[in-house]
C-alpha atoms as a PDB file:
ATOM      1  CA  UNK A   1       0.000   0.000   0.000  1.00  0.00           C
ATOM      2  CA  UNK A   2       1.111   4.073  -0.969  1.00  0.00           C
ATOM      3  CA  UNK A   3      -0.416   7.146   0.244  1.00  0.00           C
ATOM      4  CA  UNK A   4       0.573   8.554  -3.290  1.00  0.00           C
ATOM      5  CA  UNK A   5       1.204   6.327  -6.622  1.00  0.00           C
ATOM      6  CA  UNK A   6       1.810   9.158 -10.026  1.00  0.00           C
ATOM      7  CA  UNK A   7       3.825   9.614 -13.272  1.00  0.00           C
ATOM      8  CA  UNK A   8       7.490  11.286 -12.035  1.00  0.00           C
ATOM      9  CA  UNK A   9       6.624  14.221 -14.320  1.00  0.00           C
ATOM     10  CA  UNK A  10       3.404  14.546 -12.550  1.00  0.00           C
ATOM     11  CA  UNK A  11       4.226  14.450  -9.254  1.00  0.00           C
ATOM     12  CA  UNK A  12       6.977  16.516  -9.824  1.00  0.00           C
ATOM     13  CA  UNK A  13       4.684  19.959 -11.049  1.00  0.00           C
ATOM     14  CA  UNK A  14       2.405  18.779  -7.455  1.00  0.00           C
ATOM     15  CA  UNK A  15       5.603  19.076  -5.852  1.00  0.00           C
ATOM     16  CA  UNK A  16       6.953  22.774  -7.057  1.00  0.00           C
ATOM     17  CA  UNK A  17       3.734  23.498  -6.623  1.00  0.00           C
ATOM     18  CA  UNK A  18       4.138  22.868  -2.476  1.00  0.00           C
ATOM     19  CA  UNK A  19       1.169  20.689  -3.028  1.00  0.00           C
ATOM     20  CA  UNK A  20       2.530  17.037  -2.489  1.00  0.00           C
ATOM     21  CA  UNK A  21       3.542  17.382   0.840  1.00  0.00           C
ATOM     22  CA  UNK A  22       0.007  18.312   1.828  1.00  0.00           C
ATOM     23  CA  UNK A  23      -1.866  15.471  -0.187  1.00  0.00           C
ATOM     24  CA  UNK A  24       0.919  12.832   1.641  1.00  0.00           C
ATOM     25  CA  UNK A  25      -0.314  14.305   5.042  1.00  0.00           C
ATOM     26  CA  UNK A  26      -4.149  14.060   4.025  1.00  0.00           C
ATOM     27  CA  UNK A  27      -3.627  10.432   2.782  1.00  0.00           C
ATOM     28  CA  UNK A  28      -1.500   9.616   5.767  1.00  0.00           C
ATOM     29  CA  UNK A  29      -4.755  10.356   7.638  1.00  0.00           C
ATOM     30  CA  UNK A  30      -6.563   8.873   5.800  1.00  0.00           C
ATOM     31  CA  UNK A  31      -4.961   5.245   4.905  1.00  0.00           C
ATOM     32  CA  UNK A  32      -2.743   5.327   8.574  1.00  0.00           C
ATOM     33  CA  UNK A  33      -5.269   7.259  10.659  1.00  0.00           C
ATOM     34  CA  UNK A  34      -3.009   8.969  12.203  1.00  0.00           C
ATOM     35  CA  UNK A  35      -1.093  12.317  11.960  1.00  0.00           C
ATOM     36  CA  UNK A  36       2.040  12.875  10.736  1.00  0.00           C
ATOM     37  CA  UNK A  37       4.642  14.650  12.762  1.00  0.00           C
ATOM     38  CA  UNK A  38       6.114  18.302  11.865  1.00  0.00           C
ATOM     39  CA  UNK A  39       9.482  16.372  10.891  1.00  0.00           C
ATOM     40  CA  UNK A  40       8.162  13.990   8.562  1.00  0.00           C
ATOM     41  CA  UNK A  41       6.403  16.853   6.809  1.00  0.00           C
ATOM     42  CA  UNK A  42       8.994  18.749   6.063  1.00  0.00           C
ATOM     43  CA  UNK A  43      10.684  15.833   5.139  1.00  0.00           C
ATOM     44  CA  UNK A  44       8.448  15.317   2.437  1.00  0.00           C
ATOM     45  CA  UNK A  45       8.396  18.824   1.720  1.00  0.00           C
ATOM     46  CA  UNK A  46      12.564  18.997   1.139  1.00  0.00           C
ATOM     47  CA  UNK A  47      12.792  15.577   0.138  1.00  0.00           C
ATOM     48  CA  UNK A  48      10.922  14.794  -3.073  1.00  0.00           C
ATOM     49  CA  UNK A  49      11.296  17.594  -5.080  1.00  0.00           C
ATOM     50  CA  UNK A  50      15.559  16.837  -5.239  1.00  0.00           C
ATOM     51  CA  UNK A  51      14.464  13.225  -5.812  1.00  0.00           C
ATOM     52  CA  UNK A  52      11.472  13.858  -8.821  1.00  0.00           C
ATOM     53  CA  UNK A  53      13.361  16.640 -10.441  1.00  0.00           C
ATOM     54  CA  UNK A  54      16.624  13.969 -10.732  1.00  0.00           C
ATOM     55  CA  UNK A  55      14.300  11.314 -12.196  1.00  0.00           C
ATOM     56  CA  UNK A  56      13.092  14.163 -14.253  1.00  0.00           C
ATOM     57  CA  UNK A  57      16.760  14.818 -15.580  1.00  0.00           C
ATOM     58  CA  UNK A  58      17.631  11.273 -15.579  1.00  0.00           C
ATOM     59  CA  UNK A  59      14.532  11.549 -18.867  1.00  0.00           C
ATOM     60  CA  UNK A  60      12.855   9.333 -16.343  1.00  0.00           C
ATOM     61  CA  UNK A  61       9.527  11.043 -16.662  1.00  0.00           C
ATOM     62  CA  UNK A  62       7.025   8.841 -17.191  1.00  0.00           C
ATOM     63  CA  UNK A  63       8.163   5.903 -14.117  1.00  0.00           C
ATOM     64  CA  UNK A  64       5.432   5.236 -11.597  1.00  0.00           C
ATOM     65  CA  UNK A  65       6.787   6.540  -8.501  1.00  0.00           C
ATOM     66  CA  UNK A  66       5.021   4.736  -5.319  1.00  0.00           C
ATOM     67  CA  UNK A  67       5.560   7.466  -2.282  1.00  0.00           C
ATOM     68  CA  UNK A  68       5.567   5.827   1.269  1.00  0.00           C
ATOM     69  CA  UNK A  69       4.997   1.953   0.897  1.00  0.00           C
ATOM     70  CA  UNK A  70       4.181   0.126   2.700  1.00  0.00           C
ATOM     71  CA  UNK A  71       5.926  -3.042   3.406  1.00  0.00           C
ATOM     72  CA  UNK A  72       4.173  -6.027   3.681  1.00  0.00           C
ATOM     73  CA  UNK A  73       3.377  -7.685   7.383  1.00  0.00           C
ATOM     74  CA  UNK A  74       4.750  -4.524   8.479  1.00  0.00           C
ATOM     75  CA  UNK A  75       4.724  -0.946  10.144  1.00  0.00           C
ATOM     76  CA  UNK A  76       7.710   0.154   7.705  1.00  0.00           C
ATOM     77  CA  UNK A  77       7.284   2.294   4.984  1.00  0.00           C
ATOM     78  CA  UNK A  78       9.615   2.733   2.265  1.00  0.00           C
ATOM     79  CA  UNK A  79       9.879   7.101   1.263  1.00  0.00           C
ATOM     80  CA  UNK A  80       9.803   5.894  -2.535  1.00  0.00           C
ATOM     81  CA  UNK A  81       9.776   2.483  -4.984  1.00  0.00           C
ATOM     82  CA  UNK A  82       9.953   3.261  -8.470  1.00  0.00           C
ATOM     83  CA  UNK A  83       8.539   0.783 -10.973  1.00  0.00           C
ATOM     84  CA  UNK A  84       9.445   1.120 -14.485  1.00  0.00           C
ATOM     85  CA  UNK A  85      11.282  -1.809 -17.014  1.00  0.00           C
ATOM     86  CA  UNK A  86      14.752  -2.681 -17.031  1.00  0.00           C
ATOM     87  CA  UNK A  87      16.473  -1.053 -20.232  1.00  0.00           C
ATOM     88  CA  UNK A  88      18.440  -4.461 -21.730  1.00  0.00           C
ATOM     89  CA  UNK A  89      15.748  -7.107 -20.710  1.00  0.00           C
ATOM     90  CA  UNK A  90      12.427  -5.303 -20.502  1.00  0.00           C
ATOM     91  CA  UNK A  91      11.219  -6.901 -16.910  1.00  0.00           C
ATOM     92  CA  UNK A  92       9.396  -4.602 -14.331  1.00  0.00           C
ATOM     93  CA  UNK A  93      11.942  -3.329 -12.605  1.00  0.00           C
ATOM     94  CA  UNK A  94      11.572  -1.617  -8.678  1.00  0.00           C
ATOM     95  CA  UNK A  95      13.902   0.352  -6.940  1.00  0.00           C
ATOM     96  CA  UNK A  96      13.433   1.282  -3.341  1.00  0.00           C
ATOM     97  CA  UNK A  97      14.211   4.583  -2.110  1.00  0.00           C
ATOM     98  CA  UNK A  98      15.742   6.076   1.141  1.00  0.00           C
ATOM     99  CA  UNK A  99      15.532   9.887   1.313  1.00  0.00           C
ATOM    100  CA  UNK A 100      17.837  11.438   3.919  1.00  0.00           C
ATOM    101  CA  UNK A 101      18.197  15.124   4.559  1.00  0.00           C
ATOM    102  CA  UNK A 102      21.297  14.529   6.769  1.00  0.00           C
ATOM    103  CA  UNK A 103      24.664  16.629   5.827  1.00  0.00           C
ATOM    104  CA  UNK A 104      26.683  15.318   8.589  1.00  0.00           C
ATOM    105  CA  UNK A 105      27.804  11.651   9.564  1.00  0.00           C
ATOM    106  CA  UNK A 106      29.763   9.639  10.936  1.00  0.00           C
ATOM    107  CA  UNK A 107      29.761   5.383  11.435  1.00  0.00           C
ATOM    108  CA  UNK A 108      29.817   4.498  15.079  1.00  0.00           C
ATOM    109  CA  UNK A 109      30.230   0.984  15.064  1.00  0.00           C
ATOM    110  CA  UNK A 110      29.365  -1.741  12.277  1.00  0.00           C
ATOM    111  CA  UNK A 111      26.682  -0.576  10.751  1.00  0.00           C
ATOM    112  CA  UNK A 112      25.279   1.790  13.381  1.00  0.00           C
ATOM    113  CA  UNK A 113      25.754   5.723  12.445  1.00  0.00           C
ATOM    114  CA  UNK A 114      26.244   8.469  14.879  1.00  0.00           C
ATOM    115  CA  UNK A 115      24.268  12.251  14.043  1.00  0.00           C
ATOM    116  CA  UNK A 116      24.565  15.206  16.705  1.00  0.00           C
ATOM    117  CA  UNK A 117      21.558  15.650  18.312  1.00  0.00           C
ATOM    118  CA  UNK A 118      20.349  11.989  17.786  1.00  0.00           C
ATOM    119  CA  UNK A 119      19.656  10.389  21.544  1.00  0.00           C
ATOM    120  CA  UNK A 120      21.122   7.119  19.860  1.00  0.00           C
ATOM    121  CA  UNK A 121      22.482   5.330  17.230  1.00  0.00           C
ATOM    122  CA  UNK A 122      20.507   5.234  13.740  1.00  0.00           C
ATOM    123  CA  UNK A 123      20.744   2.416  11.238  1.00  0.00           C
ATOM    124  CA  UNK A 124      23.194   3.170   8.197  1.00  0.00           C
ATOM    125  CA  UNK A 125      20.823   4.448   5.601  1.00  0.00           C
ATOM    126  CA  UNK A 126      22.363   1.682   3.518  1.00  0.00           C
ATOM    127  CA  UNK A 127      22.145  -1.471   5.414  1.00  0.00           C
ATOM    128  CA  UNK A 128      18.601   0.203   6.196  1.00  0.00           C
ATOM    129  CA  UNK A 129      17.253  -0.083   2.354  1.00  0.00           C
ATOM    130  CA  UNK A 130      19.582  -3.473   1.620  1.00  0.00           C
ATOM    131  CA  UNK A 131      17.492  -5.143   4.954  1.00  0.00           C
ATOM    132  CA  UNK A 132      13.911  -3.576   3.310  1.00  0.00           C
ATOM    133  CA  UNK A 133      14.845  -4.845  -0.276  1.00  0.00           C
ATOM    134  CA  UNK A 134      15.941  -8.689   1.558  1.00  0.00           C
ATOM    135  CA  UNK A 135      12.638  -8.439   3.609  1.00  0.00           C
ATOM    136  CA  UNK A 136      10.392  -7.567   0.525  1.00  0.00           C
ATOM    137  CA  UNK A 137      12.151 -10.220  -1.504  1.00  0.00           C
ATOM    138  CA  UNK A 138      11.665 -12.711   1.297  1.00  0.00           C
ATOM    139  CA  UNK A 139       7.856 -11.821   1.856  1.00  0.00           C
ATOM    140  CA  UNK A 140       6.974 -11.826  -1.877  1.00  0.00           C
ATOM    141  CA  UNK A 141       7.334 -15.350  -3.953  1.00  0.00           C
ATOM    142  CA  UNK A 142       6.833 -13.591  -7.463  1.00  0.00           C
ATOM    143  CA  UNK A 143      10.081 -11.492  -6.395  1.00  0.00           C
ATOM    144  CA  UNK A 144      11.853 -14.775  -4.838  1.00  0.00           C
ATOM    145  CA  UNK A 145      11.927 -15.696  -8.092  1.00  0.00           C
ATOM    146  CA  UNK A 146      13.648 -12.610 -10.173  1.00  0.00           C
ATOM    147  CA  UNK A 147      15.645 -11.122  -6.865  1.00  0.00           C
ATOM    148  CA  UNK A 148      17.790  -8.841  -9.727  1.00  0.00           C
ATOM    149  CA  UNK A 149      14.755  -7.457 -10.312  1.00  0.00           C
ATOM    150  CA  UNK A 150      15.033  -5.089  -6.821  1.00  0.00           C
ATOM    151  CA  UNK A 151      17.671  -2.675  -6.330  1.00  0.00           C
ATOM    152  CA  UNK A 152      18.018  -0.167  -3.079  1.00  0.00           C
ATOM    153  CA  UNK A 153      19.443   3.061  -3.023  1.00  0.00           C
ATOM    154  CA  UNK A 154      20.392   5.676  -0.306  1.00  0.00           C
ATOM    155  CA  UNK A 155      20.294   8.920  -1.341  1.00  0.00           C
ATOM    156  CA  UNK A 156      21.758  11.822   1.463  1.00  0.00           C
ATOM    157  CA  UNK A 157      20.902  14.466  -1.107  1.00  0.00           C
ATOM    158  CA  UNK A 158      21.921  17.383   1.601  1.00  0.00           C
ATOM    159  CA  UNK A 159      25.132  15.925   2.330  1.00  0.00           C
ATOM    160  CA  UNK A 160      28.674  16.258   0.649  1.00  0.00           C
ATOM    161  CA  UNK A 161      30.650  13.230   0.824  1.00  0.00           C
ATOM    162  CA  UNK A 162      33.462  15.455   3.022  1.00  0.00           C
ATOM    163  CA  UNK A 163      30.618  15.181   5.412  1.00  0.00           C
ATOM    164  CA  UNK A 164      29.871  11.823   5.872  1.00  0.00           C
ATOM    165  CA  UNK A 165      33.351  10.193   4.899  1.00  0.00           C
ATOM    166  CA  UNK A 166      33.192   7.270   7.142  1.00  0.00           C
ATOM    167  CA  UNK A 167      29.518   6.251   5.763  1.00  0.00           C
ATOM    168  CA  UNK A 168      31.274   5.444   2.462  1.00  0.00           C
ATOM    169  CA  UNK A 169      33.386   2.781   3.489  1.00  0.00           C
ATOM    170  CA  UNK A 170      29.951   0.746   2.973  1.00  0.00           C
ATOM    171  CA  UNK A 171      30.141  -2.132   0.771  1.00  0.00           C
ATOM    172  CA  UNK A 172      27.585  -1.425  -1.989  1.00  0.00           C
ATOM    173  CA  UNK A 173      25.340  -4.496  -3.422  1.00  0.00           C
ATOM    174  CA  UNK A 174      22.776  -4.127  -5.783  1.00  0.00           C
ATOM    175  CA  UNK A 175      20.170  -4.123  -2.730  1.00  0.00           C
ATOM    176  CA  UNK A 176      22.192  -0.713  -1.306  1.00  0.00           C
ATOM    177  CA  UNK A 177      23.935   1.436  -3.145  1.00  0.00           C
ATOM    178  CA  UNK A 178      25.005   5.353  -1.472  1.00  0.00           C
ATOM    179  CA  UNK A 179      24.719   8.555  -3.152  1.00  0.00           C
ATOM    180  CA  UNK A 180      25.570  12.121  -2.119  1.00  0.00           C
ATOM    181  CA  UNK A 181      24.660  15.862  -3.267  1.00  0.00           C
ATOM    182  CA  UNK A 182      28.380  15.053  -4.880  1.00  0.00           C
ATOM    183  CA  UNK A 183      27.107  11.756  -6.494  1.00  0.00           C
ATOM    184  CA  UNK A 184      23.794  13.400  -8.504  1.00  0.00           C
ATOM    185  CA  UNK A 185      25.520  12.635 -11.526  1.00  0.00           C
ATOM    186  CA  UNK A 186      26.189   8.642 -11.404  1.00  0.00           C
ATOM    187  CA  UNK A 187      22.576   8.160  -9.216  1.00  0.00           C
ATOM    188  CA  UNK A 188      21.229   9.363 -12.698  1.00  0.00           C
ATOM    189  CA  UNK A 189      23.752   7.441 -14.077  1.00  0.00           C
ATOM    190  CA  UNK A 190      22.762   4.492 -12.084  1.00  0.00           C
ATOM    191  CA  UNK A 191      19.145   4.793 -12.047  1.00  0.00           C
ATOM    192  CA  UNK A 192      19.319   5.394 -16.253  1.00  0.00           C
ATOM    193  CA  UNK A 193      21.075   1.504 -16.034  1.00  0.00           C
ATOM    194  CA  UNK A 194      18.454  -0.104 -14.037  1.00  0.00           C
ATOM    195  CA  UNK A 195      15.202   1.324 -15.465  1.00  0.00           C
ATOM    196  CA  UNK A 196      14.359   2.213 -19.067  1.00  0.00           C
ATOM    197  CA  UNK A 197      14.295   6.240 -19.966  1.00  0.00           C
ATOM    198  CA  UNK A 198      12.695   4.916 -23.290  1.00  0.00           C
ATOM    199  CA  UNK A 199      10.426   2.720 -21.518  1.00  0.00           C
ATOM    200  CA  UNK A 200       6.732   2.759 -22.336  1.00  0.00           C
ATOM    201  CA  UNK A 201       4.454   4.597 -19.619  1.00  0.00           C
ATOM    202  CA  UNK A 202       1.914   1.713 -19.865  1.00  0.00           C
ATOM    203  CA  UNK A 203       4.666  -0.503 -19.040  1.00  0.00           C
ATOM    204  CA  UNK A 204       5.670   1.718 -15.980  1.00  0.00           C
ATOM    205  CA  UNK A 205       1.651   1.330 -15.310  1.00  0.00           C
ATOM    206  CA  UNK A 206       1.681  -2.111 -15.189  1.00  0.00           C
ATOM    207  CA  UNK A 207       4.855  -2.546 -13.235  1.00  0.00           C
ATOM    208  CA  UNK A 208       3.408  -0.629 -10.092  1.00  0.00           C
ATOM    209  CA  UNK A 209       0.068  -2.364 -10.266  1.00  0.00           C
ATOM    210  CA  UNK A 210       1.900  -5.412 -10.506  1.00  0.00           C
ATOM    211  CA  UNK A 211       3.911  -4.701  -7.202  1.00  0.00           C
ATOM    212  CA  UNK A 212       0.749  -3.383  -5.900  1.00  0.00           C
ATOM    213  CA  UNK A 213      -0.302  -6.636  -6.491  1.00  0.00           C
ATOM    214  CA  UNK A 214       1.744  -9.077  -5.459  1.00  0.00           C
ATOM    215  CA  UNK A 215       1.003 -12.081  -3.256  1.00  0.00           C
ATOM    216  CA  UNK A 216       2.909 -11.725  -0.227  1.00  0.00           C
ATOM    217  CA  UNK A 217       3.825 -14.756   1.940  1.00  0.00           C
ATOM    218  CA  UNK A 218       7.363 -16.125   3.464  1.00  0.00           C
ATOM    219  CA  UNK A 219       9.256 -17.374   0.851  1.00  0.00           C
ATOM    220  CA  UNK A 220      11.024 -19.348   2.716  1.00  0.00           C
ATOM    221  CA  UNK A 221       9.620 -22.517   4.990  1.00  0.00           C
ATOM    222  CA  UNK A 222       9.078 -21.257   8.547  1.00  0.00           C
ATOM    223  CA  UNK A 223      10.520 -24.348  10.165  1.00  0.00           C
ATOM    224  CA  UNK A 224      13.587 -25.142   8.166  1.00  0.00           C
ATOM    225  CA  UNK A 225      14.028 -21.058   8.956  1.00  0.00           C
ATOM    226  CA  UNK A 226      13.165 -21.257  12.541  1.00  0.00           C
ATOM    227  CA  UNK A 227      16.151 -24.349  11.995  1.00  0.00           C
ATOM    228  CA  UNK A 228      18.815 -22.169  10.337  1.00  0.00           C
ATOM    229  CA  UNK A 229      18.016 -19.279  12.206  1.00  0.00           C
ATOM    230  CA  UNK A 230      18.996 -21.423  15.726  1.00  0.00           C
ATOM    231  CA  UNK A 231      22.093 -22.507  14.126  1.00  0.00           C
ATOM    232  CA  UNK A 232      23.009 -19.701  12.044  1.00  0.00           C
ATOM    233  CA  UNK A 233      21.167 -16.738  13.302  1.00  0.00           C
ATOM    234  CA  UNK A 234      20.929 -14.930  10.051  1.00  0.00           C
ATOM    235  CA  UNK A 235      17.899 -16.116   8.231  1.00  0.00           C
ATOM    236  CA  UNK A 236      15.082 -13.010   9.353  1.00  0.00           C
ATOM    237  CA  UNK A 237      15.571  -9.681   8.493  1.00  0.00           C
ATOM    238  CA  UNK A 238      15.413  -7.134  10.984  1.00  0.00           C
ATOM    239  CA  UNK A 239      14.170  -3.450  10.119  1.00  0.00           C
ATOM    240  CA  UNK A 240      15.107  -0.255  11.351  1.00  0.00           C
ATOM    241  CA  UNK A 241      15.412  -0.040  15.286  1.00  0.00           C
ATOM    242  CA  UNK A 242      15.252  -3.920  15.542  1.00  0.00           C
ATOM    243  CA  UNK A 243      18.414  -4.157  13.693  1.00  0.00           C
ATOM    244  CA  UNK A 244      19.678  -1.042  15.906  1.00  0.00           C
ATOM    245  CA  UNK A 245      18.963  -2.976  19.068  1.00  0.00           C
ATOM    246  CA  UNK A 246      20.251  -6.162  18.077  1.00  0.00           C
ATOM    247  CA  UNK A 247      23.751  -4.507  16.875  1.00  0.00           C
ATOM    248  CA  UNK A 248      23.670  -2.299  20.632  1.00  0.00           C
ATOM    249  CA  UNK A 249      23.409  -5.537  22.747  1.00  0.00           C
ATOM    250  CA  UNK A 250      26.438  -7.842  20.204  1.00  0.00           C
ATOM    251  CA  UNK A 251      28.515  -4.265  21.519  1.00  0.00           C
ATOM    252  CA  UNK A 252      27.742  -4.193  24.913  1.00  0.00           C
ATOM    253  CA  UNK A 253      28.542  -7.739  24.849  1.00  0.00           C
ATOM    254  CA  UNK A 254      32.260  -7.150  23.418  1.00  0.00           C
ATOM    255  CA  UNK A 255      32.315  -3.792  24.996  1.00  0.00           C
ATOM    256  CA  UNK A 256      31.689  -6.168  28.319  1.00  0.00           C
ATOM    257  CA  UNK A 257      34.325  -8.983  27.938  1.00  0.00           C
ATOM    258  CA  UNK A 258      36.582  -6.287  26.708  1.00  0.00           C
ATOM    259  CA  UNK A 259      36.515  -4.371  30.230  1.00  0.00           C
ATOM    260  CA  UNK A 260      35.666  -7.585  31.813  1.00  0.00           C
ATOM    261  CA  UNK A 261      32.585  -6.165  33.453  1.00  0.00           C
ATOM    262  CA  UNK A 262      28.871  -6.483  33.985  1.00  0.00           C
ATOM    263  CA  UNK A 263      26.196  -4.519  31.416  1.00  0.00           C
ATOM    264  CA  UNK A 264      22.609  -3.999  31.245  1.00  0.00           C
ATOM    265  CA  UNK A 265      20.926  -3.124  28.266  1.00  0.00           C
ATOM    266  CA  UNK A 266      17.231  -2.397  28.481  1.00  0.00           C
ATOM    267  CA  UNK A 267      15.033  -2.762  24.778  1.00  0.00           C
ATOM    268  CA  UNK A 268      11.675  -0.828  25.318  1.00  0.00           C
ATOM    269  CA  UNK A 269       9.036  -2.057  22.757  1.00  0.00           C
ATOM    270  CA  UNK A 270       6.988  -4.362  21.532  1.00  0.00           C
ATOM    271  CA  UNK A 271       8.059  -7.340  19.372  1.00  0.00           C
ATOM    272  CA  UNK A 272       5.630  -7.438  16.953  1.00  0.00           C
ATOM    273  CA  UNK A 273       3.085  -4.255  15.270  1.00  0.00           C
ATOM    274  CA  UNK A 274       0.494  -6.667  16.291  1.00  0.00           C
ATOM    275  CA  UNK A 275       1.060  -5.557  19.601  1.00  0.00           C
ATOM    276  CA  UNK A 276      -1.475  -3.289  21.247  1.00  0.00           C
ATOM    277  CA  UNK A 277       1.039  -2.650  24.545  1.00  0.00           C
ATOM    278  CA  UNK A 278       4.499  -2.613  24.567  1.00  0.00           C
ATOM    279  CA  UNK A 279       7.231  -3.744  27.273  1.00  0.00           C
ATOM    280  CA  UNK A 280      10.890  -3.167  28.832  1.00  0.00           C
ATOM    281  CA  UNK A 281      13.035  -6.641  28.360  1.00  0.00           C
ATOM    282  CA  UNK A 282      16.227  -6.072  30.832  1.00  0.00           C
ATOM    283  CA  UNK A 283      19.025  -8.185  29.912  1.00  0.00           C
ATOM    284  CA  UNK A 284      22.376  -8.337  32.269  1.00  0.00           C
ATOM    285  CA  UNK A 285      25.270  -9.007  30.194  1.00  0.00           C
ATOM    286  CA  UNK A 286      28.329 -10.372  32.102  1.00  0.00           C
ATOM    287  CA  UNK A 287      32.025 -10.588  30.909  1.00  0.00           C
ATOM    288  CA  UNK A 288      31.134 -14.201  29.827  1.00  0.00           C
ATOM    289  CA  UNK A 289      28.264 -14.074  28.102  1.00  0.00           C
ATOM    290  CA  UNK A 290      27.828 -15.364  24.428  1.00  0.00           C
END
């Protein structure tokens, strides 16, 4: 599910206009029931004009831009997925989206990122699109099938890449690539290899309402998963502040055996959306712990 599904080219004259913003809040209460914060909204409001008017100069016009999606099973919303066709094979082709208005950064630890004025650690914006592209691939069996057919991308459109120097040390993959207010030239490079600029619109069409469309359903079998996972503990993907709070307790844990002391880390939440209530989980981590 979007709020807002449009033509680039479309959505881009609603955004000059300092009209998109607005419709995402009206749909957000409408579809979410909920209101927005002030943040988000001005988000939106700095956000997707840089992003539509680079599709727009990448002759990218006529993709079918999907703006907050949903992911399936999920509270997470991807800012954009754009569905067009892929310019040597002619399959619908989807690339998700991470809009970040951040001009300073630095990585903290693995793949946690440190911002002034943050109360914690944030995901890096990377390894944030990379897990939503694995989790969307994993949900959805049509996708299972053509993974290629899903590329990620950060873009930090505010941010020079003397700003954010140790964020680029990130291995890219085609499920998370980064780009910087110094990079506008290969995104459009990259985006102009991944989805057709001579594609047809009705083919753009089709692509989203495929997506739209899609089946979802693990991809995987839940026990042989549930199997792996005990052994291997890599087989679910963790989103966002999951991810966050798994990567904080693995470094209190070395952090620990390191000073060869005792930590407590408390996680505050619930641990599914289906949740109504949510609740504190105190762990004690001692010098020994695995």
């Amino acid at each position: 599910m979007a709020l807002i599904r449009g033509k680039v080219s479309d959505l881009l004259v609603e955004a000059q206009a300092g009209q998109l913003h607005q419709r995402l809040h009206e749909q957000a209460r409408f579809q979410l029931e909920h209101r927005v914060g002030h943040g988000e909204l001005t988000s939106w409001a700095r956000s997707l004009p840089v992003l539509l008017n680079d599709l727009a100069d990448a002759d990218l016009g006529q993709v079918e831009v999907l703006l907050e999606h949903k992911l399936p099973h999920s509270p997470k919303r991807v800012d954009a997925v754009l569905c067009g066709t892929h310019p040597s094979t002619g399959e619908a082709t989807y690339v998700l989206v991470e809009l970040k208005q951040w001009s300073r950064a630095e990585l903290e630890t693995a793949d946690l990122v440190y911002l002034a004025g943050y109360g914690q650690p944030v995901l890096h914006p990377v390894e944030q699109v990379r897990r939503y592209c694995e989790y969307l691939v994993d949900e959805t069996p049509a996708l299972a099938d053509r993974p290629h057919s899903v590329h990620g991308v950060a873009y930090l459109h505010n941010a020079r890449n003397s700003g954010i120097t140790t964020l680029l040390r990130y291995e890219p993959t085609p499920f998370g690539r980064l780009f910087t207010l110094d990079d506008r030239a290969a995104l459009v490079e990259h985006l102009r290899a991944v989805l057709d600029p001579d594609g047809e619109r009705d083919a753009a069409r089709e692509a989203a309402e495929a997506f739209l469309n899609f089946r979802h359903a693990p991809a995987k079998p839940l026990l042989d998963l549930a199997a792996r996972e005990i052994r291997e503990r890599e087989q679910f993907v963790l989103l966002d502040e999951q991810q966050v709070a798994y990567r904080t307790v693995l470094n209190a844990v070395d952090e620990a055996r390191r000073a060869n002391t005792r930590t407590v880390v408390i996680v505050i939440g619930g641990p599914a959306p289906a949740r109504a209530s949510s609740r504190s989980a105190c762990s004690e981590i001692s010098p020994g712990a695995g």
